[in-house]
N, C-alpha and C. Protein backbone atom coordinates (compact mmCIF):
# COMPACT_ATOMS: atom_id res chain seq x y z
N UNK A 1 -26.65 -168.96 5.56
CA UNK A 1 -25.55 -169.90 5.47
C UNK A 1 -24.62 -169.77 6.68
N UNK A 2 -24.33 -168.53 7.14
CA UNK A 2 -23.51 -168.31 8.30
C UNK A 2 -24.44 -168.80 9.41
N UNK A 3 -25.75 -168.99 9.58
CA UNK A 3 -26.14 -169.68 10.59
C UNK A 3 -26.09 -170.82 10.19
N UNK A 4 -26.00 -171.61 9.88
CA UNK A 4 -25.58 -173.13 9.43
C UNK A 4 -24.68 -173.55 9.78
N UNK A 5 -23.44 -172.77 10.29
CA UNK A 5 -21.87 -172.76 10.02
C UNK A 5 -21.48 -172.68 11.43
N UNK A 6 -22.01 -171.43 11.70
CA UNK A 6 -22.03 -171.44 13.69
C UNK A 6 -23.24 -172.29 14.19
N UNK A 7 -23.79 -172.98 13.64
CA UNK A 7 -25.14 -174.09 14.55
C UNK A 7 -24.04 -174.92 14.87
N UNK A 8 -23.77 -175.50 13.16
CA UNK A 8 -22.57 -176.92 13.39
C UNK A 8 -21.27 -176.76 14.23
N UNK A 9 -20.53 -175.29 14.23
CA UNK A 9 -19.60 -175.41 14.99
C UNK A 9 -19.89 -175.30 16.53
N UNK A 10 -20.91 -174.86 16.54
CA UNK A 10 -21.32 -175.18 18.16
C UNK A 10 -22.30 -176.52 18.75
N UNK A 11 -22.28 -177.55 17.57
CA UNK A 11 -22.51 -178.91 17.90
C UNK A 11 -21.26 -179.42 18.38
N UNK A 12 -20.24 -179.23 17.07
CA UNK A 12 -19.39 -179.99 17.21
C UNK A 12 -18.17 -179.62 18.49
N UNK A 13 -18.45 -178.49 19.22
CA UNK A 13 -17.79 -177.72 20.36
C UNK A 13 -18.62 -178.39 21.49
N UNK A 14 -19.68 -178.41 21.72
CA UNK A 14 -20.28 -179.52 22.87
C UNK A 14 -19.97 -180.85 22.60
N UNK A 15 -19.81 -181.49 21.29
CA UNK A 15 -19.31 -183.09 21.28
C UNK A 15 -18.21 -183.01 21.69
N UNK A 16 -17.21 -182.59 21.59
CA UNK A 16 -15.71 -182.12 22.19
C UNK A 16 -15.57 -181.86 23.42
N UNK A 17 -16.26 -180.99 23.67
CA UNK A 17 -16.86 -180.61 25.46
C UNK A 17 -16.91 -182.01 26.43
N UNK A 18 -18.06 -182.39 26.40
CA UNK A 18 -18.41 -183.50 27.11
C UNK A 18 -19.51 -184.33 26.85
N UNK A 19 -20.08 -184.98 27.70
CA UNK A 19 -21.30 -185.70 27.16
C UNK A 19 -22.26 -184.98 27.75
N UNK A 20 -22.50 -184.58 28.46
CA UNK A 20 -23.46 -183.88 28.64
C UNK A 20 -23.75 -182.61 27.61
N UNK A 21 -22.68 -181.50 27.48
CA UNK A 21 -22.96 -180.90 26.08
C UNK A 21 -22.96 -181.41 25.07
N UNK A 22 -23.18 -182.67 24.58
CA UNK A 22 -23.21 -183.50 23.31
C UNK A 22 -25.16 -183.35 22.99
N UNK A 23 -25.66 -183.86 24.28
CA UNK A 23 -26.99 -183.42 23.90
C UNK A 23 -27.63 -182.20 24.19
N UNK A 24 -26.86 -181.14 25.16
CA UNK A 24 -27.36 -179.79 25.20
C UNK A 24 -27.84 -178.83 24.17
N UNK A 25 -28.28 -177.81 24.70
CA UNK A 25 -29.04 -176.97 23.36
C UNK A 25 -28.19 -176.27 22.70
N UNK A 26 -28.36 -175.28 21.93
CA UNK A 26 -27.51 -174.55 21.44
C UNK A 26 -26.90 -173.28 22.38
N UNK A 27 -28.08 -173.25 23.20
CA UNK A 27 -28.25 -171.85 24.03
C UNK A 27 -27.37 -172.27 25.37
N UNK A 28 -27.17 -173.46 25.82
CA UNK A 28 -26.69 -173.96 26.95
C UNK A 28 -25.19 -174.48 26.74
N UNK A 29 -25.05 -175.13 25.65
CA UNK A 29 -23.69 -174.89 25.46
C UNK A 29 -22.94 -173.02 24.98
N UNK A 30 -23.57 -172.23 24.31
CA UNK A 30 -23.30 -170.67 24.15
C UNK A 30 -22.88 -170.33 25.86
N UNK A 31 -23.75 -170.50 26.38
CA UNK A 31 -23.69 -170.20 28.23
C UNK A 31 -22.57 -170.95 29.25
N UNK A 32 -22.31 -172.33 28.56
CA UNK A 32 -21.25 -172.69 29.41
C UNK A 32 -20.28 -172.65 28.88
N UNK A 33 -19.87 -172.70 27.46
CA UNK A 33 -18.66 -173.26 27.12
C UNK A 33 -18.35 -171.76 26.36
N UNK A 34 -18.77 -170.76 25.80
CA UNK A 34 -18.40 -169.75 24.88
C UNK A 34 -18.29 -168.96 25.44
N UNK A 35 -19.35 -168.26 26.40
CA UNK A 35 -19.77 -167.24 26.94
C UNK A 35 -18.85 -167.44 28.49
N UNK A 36 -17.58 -167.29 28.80
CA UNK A 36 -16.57 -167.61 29.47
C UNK A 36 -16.27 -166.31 30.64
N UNK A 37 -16.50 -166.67 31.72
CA UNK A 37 -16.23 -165.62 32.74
C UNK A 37 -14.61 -165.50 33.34
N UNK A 38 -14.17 -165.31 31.93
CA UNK A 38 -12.24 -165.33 32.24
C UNK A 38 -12.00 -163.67 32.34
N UNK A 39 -10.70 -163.84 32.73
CA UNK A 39 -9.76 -163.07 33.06
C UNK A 39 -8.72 -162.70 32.00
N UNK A 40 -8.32 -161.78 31.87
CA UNK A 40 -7.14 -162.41 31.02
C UNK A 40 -5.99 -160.88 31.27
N UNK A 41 -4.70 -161.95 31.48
CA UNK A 41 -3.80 -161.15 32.08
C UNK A 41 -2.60 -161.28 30.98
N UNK A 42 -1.96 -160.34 30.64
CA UNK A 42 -0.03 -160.20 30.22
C UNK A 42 0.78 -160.32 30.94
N UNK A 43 1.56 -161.20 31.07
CA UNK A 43 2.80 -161.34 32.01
C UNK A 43 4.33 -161.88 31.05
N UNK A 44 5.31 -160.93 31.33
CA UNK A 44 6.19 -161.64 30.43
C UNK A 44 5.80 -161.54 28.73
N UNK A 45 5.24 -161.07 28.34
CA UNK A 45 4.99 -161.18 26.92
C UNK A 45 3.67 -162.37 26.58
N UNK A 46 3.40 -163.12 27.34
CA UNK A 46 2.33 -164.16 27.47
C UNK A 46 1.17 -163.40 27.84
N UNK A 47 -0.21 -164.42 27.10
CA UNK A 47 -1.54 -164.01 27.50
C UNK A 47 -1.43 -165.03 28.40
N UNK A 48 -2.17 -165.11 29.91
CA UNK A 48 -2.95 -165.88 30.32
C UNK A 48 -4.34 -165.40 30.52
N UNK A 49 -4.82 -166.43 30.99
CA UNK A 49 -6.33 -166.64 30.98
C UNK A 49 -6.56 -167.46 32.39
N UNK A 50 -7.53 -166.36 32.79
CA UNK A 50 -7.65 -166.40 34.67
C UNK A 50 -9.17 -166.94 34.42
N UNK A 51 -9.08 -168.55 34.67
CA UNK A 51 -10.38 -168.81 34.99
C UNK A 51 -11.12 -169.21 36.22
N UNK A 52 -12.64 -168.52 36.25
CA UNK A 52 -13.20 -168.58 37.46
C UNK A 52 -12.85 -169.89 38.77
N UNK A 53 -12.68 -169.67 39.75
CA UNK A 53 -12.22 -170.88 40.76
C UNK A 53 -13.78 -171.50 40.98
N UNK A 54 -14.10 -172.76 41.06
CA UNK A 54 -14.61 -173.64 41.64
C UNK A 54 -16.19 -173.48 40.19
N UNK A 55 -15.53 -173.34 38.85
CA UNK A 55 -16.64 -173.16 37.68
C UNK A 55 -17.06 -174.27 37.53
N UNK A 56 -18.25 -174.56 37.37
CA UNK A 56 -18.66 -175.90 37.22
C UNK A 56 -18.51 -176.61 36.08
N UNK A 57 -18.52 -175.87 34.89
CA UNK A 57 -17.82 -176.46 33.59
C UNK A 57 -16.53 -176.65 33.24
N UNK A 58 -15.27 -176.10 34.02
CA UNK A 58 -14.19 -176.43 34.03
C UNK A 58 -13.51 -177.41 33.26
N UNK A 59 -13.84 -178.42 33.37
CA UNK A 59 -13.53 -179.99 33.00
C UNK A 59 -13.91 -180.29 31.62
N UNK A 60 -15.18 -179.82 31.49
CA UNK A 60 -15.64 -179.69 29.91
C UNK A 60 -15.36 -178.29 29.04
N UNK A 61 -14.25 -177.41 29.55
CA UNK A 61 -14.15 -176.38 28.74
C UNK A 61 -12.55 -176.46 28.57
N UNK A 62 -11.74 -177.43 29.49
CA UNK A 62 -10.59 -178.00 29.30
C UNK A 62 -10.90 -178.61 28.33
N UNK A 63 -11.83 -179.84 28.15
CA UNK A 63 -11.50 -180.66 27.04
C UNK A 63 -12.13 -180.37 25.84
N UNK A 64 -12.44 -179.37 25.82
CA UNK A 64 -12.51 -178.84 24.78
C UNK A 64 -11.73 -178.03 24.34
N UNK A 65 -11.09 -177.26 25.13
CA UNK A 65 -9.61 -176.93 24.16
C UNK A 65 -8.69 -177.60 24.05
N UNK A 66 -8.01 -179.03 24.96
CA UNK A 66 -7.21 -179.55 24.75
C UNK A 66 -7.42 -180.41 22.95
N UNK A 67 -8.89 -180.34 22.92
CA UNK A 67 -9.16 -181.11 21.86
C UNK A 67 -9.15 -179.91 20.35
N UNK A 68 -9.10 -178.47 20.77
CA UNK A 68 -9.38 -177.76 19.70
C UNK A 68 -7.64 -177.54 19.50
N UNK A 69 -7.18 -177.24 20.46
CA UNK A 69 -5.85 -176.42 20.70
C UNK A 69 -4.50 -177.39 21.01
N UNK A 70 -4.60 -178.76 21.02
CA UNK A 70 -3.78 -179.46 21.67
C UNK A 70 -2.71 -180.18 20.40
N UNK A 71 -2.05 -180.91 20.68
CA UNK A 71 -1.38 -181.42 19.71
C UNK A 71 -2.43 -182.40 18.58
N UNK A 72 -2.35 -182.69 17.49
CA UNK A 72 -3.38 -183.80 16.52
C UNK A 72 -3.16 -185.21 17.07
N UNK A 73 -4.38 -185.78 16.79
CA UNK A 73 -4.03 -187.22 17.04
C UNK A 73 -2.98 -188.14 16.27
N UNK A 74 -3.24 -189.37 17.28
CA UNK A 74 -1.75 -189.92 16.08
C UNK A 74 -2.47 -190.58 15.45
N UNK A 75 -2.30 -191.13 14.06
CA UNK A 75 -2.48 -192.00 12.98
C UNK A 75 -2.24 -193.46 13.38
N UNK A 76 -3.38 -193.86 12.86
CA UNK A 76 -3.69 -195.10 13.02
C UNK A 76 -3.48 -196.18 12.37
């Protein structure tokens, strides 16, 4: 059952991602979007998160947190 649970949440983490991880595998989205070659620093009482310069998934690992982590949509 717990593989059922992380399959779907790592569908629905590449549909969020981009289009290209919408049809990727399971193993290729794990590699670009999970498996994250960050940094992560304390400054001030804050975490940041030092990500790699010139990553090629960048763009799709933004919109995927802006979409996990961001404000909700508005109502329609």
């Amino acid at each position: 059952m717990l593989a059922a649970i992380s399959f779907n949440l790592t569908r629905a983490a590449g549909t969020l991602a981009s289009r290209f991880h919408t049809r990727a595998t399971t193993t290729t989205i794990r590699t670009h979007l999970i498996a994250v070659p960050a940094r992560i620093a304390r400054s001030a009482r804050r975490l940041r998160l030092h990500l790699p310069e010139r990553w090629p998934w960048e763009t799709a690992w933004h919109a995927l947190f802006t979409a996990a982590a961001g404000p909700p949509a508005a109502a329609t």
